[in-house]
N, C-alpha and C. Protein backbone atom coordinates (compact mmCIF):
# COMPACT_ATOMS: atom_id res chain seq x y z
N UNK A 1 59.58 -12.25 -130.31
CA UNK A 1 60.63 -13.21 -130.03
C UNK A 1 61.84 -12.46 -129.47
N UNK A 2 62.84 -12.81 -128.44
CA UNK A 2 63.25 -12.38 -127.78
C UNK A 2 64.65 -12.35 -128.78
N UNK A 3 66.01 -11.13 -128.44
CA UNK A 3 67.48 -11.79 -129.51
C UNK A 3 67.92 -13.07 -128.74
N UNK A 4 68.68 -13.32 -129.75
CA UNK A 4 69.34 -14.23 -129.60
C UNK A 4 70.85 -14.17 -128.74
N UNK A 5 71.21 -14.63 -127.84
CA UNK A 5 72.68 -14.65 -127.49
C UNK A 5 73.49 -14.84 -128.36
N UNK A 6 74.68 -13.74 -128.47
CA UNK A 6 75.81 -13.90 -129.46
C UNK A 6 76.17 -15.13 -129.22
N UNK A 7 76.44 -15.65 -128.34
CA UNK A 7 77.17 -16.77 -127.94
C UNK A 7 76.37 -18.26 -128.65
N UNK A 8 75.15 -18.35 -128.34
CA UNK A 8 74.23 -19.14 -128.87
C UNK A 8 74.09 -19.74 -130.09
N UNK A 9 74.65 -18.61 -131.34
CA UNK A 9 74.30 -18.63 -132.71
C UNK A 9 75.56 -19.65 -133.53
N UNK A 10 76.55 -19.73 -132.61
CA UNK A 10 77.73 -20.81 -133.06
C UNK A 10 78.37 -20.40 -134.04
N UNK A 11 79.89 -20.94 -134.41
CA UNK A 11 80.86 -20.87 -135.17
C UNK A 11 80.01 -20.74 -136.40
N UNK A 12 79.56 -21.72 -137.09
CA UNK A 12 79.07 -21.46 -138.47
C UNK A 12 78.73 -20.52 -138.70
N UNK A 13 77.57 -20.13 -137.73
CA UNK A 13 76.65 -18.70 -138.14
C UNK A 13 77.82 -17.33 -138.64
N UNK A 14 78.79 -17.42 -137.86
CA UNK A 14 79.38 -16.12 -137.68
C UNK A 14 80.44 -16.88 -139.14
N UNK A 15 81.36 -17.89 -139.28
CA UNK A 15 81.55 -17.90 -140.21
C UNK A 15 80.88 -17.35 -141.41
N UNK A 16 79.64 -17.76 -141.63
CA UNK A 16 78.36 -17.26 -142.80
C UNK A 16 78.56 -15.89 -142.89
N UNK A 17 78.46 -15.31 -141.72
CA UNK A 17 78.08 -14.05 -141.95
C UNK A 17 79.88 -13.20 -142.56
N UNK A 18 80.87 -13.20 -141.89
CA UNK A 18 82.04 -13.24 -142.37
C UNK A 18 82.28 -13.11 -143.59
N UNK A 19 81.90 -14.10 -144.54
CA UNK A 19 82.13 -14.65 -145.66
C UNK A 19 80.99 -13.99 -146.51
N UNK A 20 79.70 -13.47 -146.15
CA UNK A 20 79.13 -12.60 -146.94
C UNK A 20 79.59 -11.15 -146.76
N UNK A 21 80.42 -10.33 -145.93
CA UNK A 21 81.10 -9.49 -146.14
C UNK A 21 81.82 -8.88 -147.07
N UNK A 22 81.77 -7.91 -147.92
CA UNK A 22 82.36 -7.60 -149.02
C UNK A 22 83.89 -7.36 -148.59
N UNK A 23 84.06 -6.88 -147.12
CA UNK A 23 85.69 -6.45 -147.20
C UNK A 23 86.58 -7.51 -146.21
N UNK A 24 87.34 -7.61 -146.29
CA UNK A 24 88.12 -8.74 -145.51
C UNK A 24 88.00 -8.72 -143.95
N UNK A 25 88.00 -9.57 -143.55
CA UNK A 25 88.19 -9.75 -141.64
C UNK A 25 89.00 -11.11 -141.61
N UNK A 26 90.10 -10.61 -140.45
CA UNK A 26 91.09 -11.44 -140.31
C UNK A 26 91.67 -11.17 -138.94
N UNK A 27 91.92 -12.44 -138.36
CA UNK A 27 92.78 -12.51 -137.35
C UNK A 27 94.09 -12.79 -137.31
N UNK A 28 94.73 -11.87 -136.71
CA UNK A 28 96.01 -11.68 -136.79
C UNK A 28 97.24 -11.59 -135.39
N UNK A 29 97.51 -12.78 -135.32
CA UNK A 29 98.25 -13.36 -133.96
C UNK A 29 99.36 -12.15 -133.67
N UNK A 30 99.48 -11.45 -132.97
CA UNK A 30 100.67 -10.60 -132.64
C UNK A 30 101.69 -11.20 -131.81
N UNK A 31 101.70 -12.45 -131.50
CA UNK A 31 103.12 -13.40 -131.16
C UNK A 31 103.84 -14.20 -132.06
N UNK A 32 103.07 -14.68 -132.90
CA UNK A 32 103.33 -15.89 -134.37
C UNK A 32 103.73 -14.45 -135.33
N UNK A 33 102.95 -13.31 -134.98
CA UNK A 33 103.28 -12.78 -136.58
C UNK A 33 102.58 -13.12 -137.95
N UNK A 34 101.59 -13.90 -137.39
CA UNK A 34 100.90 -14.97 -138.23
C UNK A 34 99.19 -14.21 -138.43
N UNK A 35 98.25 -15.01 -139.32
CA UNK A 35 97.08 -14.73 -140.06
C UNK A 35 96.47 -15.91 -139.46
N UNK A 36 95.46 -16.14 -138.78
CA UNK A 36 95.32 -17.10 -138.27
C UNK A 36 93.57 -17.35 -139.09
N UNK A 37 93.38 -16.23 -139.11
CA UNK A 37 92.03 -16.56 -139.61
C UNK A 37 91.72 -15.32 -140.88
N UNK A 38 91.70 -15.84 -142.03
CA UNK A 38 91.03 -14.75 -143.28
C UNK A 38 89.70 -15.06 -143.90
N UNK A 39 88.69 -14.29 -143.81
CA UNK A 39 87.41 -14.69 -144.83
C UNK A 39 87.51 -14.92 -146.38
N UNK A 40 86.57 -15.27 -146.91
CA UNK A 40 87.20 -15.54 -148.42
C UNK A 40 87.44 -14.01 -149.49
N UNK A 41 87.23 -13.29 -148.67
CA UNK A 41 86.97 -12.25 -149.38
C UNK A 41 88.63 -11.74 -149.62
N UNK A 42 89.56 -12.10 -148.72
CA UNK A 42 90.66 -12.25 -149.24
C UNK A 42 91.54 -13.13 -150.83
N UNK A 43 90.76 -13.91 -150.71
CA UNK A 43 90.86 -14.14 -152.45
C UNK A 43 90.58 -13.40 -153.61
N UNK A 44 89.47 -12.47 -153.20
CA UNK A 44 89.22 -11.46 -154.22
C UNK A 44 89.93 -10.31 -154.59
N UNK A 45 90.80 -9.87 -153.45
CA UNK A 45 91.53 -9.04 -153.22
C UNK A 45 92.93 -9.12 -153.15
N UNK A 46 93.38 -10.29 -153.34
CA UNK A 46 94.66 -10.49 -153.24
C UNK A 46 95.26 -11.63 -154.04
N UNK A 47 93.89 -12.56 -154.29
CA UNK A 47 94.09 -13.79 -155.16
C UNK A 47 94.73 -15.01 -154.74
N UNK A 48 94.83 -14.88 -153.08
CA UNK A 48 95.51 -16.30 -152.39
C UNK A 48 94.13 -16.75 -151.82
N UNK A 49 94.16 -17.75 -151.59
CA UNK A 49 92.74 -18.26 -150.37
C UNK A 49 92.94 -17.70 -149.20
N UNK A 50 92.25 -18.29 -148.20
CA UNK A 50 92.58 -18.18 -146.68
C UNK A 50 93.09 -18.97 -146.51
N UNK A 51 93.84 -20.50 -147.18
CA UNK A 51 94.50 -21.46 -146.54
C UNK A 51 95.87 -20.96 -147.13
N UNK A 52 96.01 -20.06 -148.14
CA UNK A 52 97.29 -19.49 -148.26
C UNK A 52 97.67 -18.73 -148.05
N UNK A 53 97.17 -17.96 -147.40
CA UNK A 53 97.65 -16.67 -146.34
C UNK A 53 97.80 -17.47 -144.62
N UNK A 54 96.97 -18.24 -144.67
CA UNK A 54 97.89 -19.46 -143.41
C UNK A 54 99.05 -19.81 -143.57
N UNK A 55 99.12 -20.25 -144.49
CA UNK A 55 100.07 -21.12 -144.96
C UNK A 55 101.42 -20.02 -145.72
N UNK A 56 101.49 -18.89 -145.58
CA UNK A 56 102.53 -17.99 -145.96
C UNK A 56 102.94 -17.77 -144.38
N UNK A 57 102.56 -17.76 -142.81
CA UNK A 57 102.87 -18.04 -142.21
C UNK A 57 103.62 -16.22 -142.13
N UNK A 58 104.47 -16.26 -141.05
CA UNK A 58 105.21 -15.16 -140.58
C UNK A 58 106.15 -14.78 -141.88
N UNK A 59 105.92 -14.96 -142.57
CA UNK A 59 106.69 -14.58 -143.77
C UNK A 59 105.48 -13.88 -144.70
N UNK A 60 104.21 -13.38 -144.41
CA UNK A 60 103.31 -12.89 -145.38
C UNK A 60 103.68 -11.50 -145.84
N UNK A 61 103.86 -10.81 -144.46
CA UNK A 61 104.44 -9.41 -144.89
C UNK A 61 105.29 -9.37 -145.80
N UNK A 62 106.68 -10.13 -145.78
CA UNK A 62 107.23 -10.26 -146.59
C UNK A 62 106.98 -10.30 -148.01
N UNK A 63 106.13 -11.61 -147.95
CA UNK A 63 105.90 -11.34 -149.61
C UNK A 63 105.22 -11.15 -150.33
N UNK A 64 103.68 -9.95 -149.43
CA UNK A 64 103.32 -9.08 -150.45
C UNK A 64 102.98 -8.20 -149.87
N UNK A 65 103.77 -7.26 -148.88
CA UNK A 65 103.87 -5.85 -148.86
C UNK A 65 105.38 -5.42 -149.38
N UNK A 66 104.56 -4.51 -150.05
CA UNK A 66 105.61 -3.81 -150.79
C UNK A 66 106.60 -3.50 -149.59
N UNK A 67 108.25 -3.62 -150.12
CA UNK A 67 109.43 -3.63 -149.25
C UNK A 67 108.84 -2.09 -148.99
N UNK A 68 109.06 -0.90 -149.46
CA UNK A 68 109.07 0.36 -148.76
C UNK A 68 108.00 0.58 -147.75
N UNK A 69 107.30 0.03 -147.45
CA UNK A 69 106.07 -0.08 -146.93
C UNK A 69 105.57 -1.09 -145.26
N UNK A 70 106.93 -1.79 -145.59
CA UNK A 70 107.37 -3.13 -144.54
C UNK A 70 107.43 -2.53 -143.36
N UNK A 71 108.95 -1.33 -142.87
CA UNK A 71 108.67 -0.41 -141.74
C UNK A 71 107.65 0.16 -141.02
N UNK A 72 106.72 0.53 -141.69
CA UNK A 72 105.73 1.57 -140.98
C UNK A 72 104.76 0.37 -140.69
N UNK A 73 104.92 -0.60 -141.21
CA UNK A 73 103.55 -1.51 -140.99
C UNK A 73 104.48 -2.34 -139.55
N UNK A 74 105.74 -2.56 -139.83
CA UNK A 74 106.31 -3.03 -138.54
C UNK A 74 106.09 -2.25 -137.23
N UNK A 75 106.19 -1.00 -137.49
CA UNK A 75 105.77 -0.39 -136.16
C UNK A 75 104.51 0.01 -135.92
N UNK A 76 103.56 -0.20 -137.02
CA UNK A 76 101.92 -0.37 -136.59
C UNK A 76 101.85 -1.37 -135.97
N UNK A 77 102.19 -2.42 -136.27
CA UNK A 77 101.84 -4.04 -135.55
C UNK A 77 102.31 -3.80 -134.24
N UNK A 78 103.31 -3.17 -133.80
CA UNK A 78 103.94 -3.07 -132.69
C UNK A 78 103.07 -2.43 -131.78
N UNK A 79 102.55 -1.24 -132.27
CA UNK A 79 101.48 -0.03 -131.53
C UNK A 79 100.15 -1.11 -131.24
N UNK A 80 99.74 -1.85 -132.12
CA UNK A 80 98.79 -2.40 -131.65
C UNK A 80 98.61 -3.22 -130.44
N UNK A 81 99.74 -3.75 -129.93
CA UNK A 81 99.72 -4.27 -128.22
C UNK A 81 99.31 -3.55 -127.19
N UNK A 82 99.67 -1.99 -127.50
CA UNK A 82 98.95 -1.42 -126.83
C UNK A 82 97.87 -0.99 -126.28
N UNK A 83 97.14 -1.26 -127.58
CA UNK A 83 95.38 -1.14 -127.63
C UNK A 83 95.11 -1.34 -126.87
N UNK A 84 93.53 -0.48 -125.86
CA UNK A 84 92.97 -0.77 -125.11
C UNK A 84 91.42 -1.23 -126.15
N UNK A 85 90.71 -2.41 -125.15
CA UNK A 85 90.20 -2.83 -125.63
C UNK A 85 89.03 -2.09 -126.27
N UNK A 86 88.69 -0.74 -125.84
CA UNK A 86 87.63 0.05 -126.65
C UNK A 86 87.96 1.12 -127.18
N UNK A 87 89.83 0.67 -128.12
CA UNK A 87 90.63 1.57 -129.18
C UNK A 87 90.43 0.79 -130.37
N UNK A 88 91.11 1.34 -131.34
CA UNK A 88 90.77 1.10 -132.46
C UNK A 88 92.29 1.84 -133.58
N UNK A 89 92.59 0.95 -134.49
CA UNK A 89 93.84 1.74 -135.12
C UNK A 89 94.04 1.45 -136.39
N UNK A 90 94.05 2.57 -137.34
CA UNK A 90 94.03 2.75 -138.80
C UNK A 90 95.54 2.60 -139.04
N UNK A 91 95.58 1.71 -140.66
CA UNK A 91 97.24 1.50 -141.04
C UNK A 91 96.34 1.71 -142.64
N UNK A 92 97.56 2.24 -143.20
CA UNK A 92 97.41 2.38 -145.14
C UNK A 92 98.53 1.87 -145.51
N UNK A 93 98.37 0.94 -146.35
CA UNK A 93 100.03 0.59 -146.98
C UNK A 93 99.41 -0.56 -148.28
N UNK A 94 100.74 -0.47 -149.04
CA UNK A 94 100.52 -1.14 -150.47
C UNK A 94 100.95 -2.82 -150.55
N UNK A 95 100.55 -3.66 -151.28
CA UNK A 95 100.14 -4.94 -151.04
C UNK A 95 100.56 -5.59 -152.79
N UNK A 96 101.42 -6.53 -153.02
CA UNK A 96 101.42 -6.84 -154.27
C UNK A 96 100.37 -8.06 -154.28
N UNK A 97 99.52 -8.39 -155.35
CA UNK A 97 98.44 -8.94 -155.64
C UNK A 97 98.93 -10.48 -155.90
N UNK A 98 98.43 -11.55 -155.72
CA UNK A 98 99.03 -12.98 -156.50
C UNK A 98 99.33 -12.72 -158.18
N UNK A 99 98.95 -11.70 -158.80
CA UNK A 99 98.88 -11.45 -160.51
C UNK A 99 100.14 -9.80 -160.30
N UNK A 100 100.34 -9.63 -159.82
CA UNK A 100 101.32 -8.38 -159.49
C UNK A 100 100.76 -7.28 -159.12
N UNK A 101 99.63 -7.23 -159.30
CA UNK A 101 98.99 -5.88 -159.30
C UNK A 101 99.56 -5.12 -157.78
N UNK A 102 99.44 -3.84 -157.98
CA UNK A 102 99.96 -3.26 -156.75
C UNK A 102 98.20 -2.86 -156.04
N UNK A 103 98.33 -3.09 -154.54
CA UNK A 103 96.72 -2.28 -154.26
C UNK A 103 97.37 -1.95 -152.82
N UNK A 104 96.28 -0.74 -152.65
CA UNK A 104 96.50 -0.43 -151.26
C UNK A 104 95.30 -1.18 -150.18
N UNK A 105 95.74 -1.24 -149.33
CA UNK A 105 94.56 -2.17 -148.19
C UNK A 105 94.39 -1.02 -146.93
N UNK A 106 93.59 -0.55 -146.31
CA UNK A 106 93.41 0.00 -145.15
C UNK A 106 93.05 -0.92 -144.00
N UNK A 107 94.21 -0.99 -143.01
CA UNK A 107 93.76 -1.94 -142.08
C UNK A 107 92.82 -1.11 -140.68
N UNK A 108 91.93 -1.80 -139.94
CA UNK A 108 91.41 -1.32 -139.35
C UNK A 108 91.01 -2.43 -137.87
N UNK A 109 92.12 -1.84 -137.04
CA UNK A 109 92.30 -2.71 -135.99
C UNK A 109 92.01 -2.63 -134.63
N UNK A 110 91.49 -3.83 -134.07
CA UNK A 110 90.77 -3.64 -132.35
C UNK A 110 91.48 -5.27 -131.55
């Protein structure tokens, strides 16, 4: 049997697969500033859904990266416009949890 076209397999499929992922994937608007799309696996890790990391809107950084931590992630987001499309760019920074917990997240961006 021949593959299948990525294109072919439709929204759901790739939702499915997303959502069985152990580590988070998310889209992240670099004009809004915004989270436009999180798998659920962000609930496990942070304890908001994906409709509340929508819904924290351009204000997410704000309120759960740690303030010392806000800068360097401001000028990662910035570097990332640059990206060419077959780059790729590592960020480390700390994240307060919906329960307080402090965690670090490694972002890993294209």
């Amino acid at each position: 049997m021949p593959p299948v076209p990525a294109g072919a397999l439709g929204l759901a499929f790739w939702e499915k697969l997303a959502n069985l992922l152990p580590g988070v994937i998310y889209i992240f608007n670099q004009q809004t500033m915004t989270n436009e799309y999180s798998n659920r696996s962000i609930l496990d890790l942070l304890g908001y859904s994906p409709k509340e990391i929508a819904e924290h809107g351009a204000t997410l950084g704000e309120s759960v990266v740690l303030i010392e931590d806000q800068p360097a992630l401001h000028a990662y987001l910035d570097t990332l416009a640059s990206l060419h499309d077959d780059e790729e760019a590592r960020h480390e920074y700390r994240v307060r949890t919906r329960s307080g917990e402090v965690r670090w997240l490694r972002s890993v961006d294209a």
